[in-house]
Protein backbone atom coordinates (compact mmCIF):
# COMPACT_ATOMS: atom_id res chain seq x y z
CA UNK A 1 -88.30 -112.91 -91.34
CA UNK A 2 -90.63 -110.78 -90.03
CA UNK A 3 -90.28 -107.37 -89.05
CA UNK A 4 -90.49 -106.74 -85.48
CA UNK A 5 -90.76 -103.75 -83.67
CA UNK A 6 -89.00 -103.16 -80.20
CA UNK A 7 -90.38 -99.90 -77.54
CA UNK A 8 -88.70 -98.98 -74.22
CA UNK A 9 -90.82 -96.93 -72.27
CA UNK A 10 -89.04 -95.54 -69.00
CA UNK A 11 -90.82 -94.03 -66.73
CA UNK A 12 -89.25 -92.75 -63.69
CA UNK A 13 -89.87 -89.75 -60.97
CA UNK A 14 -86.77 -87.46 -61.12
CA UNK A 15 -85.71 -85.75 -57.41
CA UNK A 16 -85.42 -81.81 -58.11
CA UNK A 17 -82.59 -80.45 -56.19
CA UNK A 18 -82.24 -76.91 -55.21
CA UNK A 19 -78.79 -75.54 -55.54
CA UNK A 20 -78.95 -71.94 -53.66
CA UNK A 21 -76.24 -69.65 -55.22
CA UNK A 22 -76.80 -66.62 -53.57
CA UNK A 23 -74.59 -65.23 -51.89
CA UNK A 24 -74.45 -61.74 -49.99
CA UNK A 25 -71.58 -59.26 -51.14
CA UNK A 26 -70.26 -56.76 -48.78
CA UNK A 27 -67.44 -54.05 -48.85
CA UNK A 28 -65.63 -53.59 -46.41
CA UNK A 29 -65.01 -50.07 -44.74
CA UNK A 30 -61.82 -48.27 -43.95
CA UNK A 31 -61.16 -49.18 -40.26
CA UNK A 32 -58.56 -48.86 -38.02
CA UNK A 33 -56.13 -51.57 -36.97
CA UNK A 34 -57.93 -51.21 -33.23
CA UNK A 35 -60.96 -51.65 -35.04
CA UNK A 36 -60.47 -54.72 -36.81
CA UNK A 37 -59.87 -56.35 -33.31
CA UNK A 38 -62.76 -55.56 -31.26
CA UNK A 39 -64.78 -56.93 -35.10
CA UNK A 40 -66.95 -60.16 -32.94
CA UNK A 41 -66.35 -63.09 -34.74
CA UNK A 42 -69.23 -63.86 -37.35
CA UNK A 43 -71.63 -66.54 -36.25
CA UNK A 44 -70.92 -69.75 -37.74
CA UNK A 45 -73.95 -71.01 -40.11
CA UNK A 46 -75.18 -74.54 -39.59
CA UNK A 47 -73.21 -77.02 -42.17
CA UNK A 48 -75.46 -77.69 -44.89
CA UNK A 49 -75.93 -81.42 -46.26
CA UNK A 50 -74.36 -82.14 -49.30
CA UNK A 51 -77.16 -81.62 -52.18
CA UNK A 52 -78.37 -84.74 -53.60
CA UNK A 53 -77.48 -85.82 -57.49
CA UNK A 54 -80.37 -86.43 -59.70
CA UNK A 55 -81.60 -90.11 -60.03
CA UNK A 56 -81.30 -91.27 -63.32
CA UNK A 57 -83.60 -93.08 -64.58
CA UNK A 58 -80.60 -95.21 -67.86
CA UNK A 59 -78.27 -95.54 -64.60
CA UNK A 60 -80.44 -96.59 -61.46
CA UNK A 61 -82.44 -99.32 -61.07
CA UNK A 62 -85.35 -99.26 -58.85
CA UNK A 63 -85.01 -102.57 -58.00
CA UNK A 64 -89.03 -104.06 -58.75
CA UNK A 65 -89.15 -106.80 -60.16
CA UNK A 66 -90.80 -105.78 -63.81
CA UNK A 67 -91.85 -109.07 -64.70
CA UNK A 68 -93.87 -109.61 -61.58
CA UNK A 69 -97.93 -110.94 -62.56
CA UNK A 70 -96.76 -111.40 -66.01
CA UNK A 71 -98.83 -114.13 -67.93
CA UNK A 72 -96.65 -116.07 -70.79
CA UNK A 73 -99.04 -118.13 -72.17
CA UNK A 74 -98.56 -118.41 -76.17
CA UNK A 75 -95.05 -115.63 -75.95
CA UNK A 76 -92.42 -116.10 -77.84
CA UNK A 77 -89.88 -117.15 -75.13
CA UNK A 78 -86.84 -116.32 -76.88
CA UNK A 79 -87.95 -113.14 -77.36
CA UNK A 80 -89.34 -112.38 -74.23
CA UNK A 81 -85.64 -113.37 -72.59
CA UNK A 82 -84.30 -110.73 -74.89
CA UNK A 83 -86.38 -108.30 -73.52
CA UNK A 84 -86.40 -108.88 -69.73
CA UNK A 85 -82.53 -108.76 -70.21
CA UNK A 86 -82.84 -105.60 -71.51
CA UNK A 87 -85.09 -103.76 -68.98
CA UNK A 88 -83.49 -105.04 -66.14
CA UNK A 89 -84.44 -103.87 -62.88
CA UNK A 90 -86.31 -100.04 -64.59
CA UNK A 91 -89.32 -99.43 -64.34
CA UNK A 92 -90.61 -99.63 -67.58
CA UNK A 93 -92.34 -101.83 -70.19
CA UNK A 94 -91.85 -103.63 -73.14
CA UNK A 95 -93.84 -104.31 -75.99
CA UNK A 96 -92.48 -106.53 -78.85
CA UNK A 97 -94.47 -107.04 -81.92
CA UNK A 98 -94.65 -108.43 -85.62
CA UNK A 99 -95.49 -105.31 -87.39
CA UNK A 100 -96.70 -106.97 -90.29
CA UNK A 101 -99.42 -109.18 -88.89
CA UNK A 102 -100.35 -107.38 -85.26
CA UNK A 103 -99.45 -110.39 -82.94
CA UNK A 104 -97.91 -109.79 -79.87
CA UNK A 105 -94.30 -111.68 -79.00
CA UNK A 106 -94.03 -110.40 -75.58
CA UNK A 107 -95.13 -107.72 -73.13
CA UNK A 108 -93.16 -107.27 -70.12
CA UNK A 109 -94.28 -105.59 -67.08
CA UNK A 110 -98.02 -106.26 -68.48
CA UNK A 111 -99.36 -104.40 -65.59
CA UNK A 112 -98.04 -100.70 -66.78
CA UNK A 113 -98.37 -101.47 -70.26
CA UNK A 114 -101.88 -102.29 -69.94
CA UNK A 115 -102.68 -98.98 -67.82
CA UNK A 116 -104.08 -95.99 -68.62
CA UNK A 117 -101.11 -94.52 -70.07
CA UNK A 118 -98.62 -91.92 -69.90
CA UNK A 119 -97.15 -88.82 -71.30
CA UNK A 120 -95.56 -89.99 -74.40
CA UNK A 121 -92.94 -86.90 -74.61
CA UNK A 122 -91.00 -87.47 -77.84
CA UNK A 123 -92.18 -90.59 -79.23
CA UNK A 124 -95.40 -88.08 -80.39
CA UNK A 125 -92.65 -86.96 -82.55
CA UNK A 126 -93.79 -89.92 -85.14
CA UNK A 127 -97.28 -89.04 -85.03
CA UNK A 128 -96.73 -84.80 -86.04
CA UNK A 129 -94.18 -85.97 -88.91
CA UNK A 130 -96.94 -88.03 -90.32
CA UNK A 131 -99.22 -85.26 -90.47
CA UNK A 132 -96.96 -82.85 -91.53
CA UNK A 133 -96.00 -84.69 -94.63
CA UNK A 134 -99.35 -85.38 -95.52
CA UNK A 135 -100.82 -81.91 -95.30
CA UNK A 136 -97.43 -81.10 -97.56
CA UNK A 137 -96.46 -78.43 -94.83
CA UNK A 138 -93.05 -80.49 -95.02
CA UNK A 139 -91.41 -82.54 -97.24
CA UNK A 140 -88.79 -85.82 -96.25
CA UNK A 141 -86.22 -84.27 -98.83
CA UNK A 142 -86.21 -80.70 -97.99
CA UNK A 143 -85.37 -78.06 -95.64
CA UNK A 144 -87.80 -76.38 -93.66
CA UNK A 145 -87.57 -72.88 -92.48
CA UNK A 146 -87.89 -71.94 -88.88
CA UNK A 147 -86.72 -68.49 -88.74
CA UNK A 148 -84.62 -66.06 -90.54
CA UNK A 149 -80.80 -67.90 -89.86
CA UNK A 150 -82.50 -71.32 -89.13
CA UNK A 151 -83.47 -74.06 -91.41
CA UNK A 152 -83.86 -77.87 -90.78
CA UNK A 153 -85.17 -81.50 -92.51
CA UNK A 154 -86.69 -83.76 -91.05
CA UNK A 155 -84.57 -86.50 -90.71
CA UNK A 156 -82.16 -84.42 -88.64
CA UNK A 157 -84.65 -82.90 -86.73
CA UNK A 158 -86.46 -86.31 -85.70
CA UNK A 159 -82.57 -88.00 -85.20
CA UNK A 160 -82.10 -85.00 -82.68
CA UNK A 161 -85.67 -84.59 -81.40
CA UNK A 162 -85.88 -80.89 -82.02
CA UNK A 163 -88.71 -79.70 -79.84
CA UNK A 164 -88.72 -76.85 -81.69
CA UNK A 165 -89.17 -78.00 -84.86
CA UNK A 166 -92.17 -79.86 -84.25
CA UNK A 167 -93.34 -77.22 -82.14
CA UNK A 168 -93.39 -74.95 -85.04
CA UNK A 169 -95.11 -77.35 -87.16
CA UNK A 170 -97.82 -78.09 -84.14
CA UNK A 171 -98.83 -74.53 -84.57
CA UNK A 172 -99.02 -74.64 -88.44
CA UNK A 173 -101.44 -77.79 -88.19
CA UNK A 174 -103.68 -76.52 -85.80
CA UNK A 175 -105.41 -78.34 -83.07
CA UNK A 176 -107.80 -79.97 -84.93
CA UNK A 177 -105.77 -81.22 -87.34
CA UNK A 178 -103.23 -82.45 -85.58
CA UNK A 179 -105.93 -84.02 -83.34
CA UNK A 180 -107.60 -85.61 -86.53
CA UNK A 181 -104.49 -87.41 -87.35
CA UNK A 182 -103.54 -88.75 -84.05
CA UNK A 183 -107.14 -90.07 -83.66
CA UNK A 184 -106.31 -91.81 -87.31
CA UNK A 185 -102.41 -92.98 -85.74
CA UNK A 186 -104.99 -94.84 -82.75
CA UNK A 187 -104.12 -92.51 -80.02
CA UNK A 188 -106.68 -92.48 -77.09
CA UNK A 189 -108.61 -96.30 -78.10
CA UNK A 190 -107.98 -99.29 -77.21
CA UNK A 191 -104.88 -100.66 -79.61
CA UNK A 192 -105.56 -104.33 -78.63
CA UNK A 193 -108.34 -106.98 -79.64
CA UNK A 194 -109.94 -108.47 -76.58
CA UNK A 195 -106.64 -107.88 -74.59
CA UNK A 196 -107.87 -108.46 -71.13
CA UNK A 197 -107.09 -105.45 -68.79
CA UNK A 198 -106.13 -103.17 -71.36
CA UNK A 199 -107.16 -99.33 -71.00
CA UNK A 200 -106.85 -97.01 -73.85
CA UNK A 201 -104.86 -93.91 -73.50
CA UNK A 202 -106.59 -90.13 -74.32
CA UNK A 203 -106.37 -86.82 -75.81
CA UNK A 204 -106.96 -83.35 -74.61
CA UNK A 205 -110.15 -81.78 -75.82
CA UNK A 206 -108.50 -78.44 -75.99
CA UNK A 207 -105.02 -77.17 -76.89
CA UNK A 208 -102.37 -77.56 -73.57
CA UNK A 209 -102.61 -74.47 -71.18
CA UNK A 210 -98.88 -75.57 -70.81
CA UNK A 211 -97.47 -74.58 -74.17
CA UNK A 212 -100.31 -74.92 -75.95
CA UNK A 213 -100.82 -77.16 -79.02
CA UNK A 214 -96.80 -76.65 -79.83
CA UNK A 215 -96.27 -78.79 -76.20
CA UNK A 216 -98.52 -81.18 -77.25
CA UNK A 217 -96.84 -82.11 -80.90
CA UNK A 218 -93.28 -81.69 -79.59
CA UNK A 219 -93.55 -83.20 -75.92
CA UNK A 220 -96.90 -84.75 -75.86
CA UNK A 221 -98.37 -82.42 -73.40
CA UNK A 222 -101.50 -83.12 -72.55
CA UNK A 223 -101.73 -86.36 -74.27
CA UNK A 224 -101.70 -90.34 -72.41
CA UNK A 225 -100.37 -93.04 -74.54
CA UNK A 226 -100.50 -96.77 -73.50
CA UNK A 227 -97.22 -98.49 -74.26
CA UNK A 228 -99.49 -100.88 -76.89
CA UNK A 229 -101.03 -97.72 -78.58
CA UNK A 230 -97.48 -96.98 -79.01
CA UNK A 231 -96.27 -100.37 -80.70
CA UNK A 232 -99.25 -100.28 -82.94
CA UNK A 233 -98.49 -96.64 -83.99
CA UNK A 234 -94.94 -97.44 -85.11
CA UNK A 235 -95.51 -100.88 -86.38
CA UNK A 236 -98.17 -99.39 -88.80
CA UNK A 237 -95.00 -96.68 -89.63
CA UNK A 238 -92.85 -99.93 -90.05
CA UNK A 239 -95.44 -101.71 -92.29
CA UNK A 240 -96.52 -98.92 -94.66
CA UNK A 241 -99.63 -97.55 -93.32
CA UNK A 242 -101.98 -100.24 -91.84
CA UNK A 243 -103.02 -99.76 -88.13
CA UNK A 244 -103.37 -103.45 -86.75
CA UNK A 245 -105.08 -104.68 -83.88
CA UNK A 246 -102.65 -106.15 -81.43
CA UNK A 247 -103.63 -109.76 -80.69
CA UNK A 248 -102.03 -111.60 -77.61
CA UNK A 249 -102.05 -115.41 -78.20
CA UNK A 250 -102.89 -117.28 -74.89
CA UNK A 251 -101.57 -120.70 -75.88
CA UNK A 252 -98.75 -121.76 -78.91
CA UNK A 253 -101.96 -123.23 -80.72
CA UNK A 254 -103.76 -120.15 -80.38
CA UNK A 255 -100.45 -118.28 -81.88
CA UNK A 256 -99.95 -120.59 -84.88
CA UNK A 257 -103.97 -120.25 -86.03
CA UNK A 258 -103.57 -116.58 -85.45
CA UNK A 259 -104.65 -114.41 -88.06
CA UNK A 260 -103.70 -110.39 -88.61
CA UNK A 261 -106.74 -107.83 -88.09
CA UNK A 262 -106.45 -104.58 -89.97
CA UNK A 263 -107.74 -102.20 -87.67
CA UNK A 264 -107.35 -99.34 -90.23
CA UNK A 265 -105.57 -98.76 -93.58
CA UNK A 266 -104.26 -95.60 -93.76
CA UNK A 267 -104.54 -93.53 -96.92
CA UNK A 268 -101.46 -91.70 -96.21
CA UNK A 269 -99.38 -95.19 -95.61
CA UNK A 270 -96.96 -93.83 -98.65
CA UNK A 271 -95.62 -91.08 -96.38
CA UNK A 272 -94.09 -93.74 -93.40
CA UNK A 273 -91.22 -94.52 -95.43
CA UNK A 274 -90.08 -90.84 -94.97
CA UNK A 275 -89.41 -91.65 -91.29
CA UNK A 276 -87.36 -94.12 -91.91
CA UNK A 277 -84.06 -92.25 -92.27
CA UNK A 278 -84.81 -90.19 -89.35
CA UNK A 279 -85.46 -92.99 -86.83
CA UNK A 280 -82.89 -94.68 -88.55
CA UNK A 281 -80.37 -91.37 -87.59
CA UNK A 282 -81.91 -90.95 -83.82
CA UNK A 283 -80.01 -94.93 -83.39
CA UNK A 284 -77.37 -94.46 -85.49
CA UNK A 285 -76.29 -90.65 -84.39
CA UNK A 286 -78.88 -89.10 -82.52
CA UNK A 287 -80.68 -88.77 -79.35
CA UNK A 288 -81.70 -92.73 -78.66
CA UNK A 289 -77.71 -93.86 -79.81
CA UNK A 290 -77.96 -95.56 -76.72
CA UNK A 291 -80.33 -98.23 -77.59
CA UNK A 292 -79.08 -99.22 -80.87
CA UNK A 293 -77.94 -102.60 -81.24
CA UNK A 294 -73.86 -103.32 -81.34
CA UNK A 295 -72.94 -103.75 -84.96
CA UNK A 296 -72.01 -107.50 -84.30
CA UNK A 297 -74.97 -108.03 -81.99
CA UNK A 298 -77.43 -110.54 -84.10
CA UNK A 299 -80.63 -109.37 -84.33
């Protein structure tokens, strides 16, 4: 069976509430009883309305239909159920495909996955572990120190997405570096082969005034990522190391005849496996627990 690779991407505009806590503090002065009853009344302030609770993005729906425009031609229908159950109502994409050979199963919500892309906050995660390993800054079996009383691996750092961690090794890789490898990981091209409508995604040409180059490997400052830059990323994690162009069959026959396109092999493809366990943990324990699969569920 091949191996398939599933990606969620949620993206949703949060409401900031202000909560004002303020409050003036007065003492009260020695008065007589007389006093105290001639005291006018204080003014009664205007009731204010009740703040507003933050819109989740895993809780409320917004209620689009995300499959709207979609073309199905040459998807894998079973598949593509699967996934259109999943999102829901959010909007968000997803992008299901055989990591092996590049071909897409499904795409829903084609319209935002084919866009110009978006922040990909943690997900750049992958991408700084890869070059981290490689440059032998880290290693998948052993701690790494981060300060004085503070020491970490990998695995449970990616499981728990600990900005700081790859903040800290952001700054040891440099910009350029960590630019280099990104570029290599297909981050700002085109991840698809003759997809119609598809826009690639970019990267800064300078480190983040926002955090600087630490933002940008922890949180993906600075950086736009297309959901399909995405897919290929991890499926060439899943895979061992070779970057393959996405290919979108327009018909079943077009599917079947399909052949896979390396788009790059990667030289460093023996240093994937080590995030494994970690993505493995972030499912099983850490921060994306939510969207692992029951333990019945049939995959």
């Amino acid at each position: 069976m091949p191996r398939i690779v599933f990606w969620l991407i949620i993206c949703a505009v949060l409401p900031l509430g202000w909560l004002d806590s303020s409050a003036e503090a007065s003492t009260p002065s020695k008065q007589s009883k007389q006093a105290k009853k001639k005291k006018k009344p204080a003014k009664k302030q205007p009731a204010q309305p009740p703040a507003k609770a933050a819109r989740s993005p895993w809780k409320t729906p917004d209620y689009a239909d995300p499959t709207a425009g979609d073309s199905i031609d040459g998807e894998d229908l079973i598949v593509r159920r699967a996934a259109v159950e999943a999102l829901g109502r959010y909007n968000g994409s997803f992008v299901v495909t055989d990591a092996d050979t590049g071909r897409v199963l499904t795409i829903v919500n084609q319209k935002l996955a084919f866009d110009g892309g978006y922040q990909p906050c943690s997900t750049i995660k992958l991408a700084t572990a890869v070059a981290a390993i490689n440059e032998k800054i880290i290693s998948a079996d052993n701690d790494y120190r981060l300060s004085r009383s503070l020491r970490l691996d990998l695995s449970s750092a990616m499981a728990h997405s600990n900005n700081y961690y790859f903040s800290v090794l952001g700054q040891r890789l440099g910009f350029a570096k960590i630019s280099e490898y990104f570029r290599l990981l297909g981050l700002g091209e085109k991840a698809g082969w003759n997809i119609p409508g598809e826009k690639p995604g970019s990267l800064p040409s300078a480190p983040p005034k926002n955090g600087g180059v630490g933002m940008m490997t922890s949180f993906g400052e600075g950086i736009r990522m297309t959901p399909l830059e995405l897919a290929a990323m991890v499926g060439a994690i899943a895979n061992g190391g070779n970057l393959m162009y996405l290919q979108v069959p327009r018909s079943q026959t077009e599917a079947a005849r399909m052949q896979p396109l390396v788009k790059r092999q990667l030289e460093f493809g023996d240093v994937m496996s080590s995030l494994w366990e970690g993505m493995r943990g972030a499912l099983l324990y850490g921060t994306a627990r939510r969207a692992a699969a029951a333990t019945l569920e049939p995959l």
